[in-house]
Every structure is written in structure tokens, then in C-alpha cells.
Protein backbone atom coordinates (compact mmCIF):
# COMPACT_ATOMS: atom_id res chain seq x y z
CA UNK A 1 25.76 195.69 183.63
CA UNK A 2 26.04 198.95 185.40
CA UNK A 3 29.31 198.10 186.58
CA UNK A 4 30.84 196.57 183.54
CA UNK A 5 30.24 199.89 181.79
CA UNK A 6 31.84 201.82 184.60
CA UNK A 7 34.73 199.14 184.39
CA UNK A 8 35.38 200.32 180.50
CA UNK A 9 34.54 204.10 180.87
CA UNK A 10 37.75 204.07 183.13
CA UNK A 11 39.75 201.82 181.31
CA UNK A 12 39.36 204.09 178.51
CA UNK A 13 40.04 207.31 180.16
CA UNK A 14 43.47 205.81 180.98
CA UNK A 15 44.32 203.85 178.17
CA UNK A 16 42.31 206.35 175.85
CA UNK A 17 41.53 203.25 173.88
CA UNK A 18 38.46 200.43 173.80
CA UNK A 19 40.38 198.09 172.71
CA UNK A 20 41.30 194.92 175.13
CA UNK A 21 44.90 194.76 174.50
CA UNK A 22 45.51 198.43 175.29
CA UNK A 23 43.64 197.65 178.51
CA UNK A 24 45.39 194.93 179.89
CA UNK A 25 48.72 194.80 182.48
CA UNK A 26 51.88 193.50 181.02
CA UNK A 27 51.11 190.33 182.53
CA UNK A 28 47.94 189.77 180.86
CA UNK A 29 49.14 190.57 177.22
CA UNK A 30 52.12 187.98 178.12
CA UNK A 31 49.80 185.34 178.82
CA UNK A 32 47.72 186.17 175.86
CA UNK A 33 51.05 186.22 173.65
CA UNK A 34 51.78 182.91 175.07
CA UNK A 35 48.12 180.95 174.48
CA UNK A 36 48.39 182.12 170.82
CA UNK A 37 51.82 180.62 170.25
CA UNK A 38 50.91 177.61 172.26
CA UNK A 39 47.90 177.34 169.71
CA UNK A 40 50.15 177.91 166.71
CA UNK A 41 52.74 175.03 168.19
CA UNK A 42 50.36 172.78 168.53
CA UNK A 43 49.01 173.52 164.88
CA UNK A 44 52.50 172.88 163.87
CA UNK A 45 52.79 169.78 166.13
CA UNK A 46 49.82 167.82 164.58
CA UNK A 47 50.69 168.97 161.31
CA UNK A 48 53.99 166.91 161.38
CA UNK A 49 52.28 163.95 163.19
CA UNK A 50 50.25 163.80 160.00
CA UNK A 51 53.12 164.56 157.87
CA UNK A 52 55.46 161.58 159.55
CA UNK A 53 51.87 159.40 159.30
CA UNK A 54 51.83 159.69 155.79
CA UNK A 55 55.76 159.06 154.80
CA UNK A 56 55.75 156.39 157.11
């Protein structure tokens, strides 16, 4: 617990922020970036199945 806190007391000194995106390296906000539109795709994707299910 100790150690978390002492994790986000110097995140925040650099980043001046608590937030989790302003903490993160490029490479982590990428990846996050990426699993949302992945999620949204396959949203999308499943929405058409349906669609072409129904017309068909």
C-alpha cells in the first residue's frame, strides 16, 4: 500500500496530474487508444452481423 502511494506521489510531481492518462508513456496511451477502438470495431462488427441476419 505504502508503495503504491509512493508510486503516485511521484507520478504526480512529474506529470503534476492524478490522472492515469497523464501518467502513462506514449506506449501505454497507444495501446489504450487501440483496445478502445478494437472495442468500438467489434461493436460495429456484431452490429452488422445482426443487421445482414435480419435482411437476410
Amino acid at each position: 500500500m505504502l508503495l503504491a502511494l509512493d508510486r503516485r506521489i511521484n507520478q504526480s510531481n512529474k506529470s503534476r496530474s492524478f490522472k492515469t492518462k497523464d501518467n502513462c508513456t506514449l506506449e501505454q496511451n497507444e495501446l489504450i487508444a487501440l483496445q478502445k477502438e478494437l472495442k468500438q470495431l467489434r461493436i460495429e462488427t456484431d452490429a452488422i452481423k445482426q443487421a445482414a441476419l435480419i435482411m437476410a
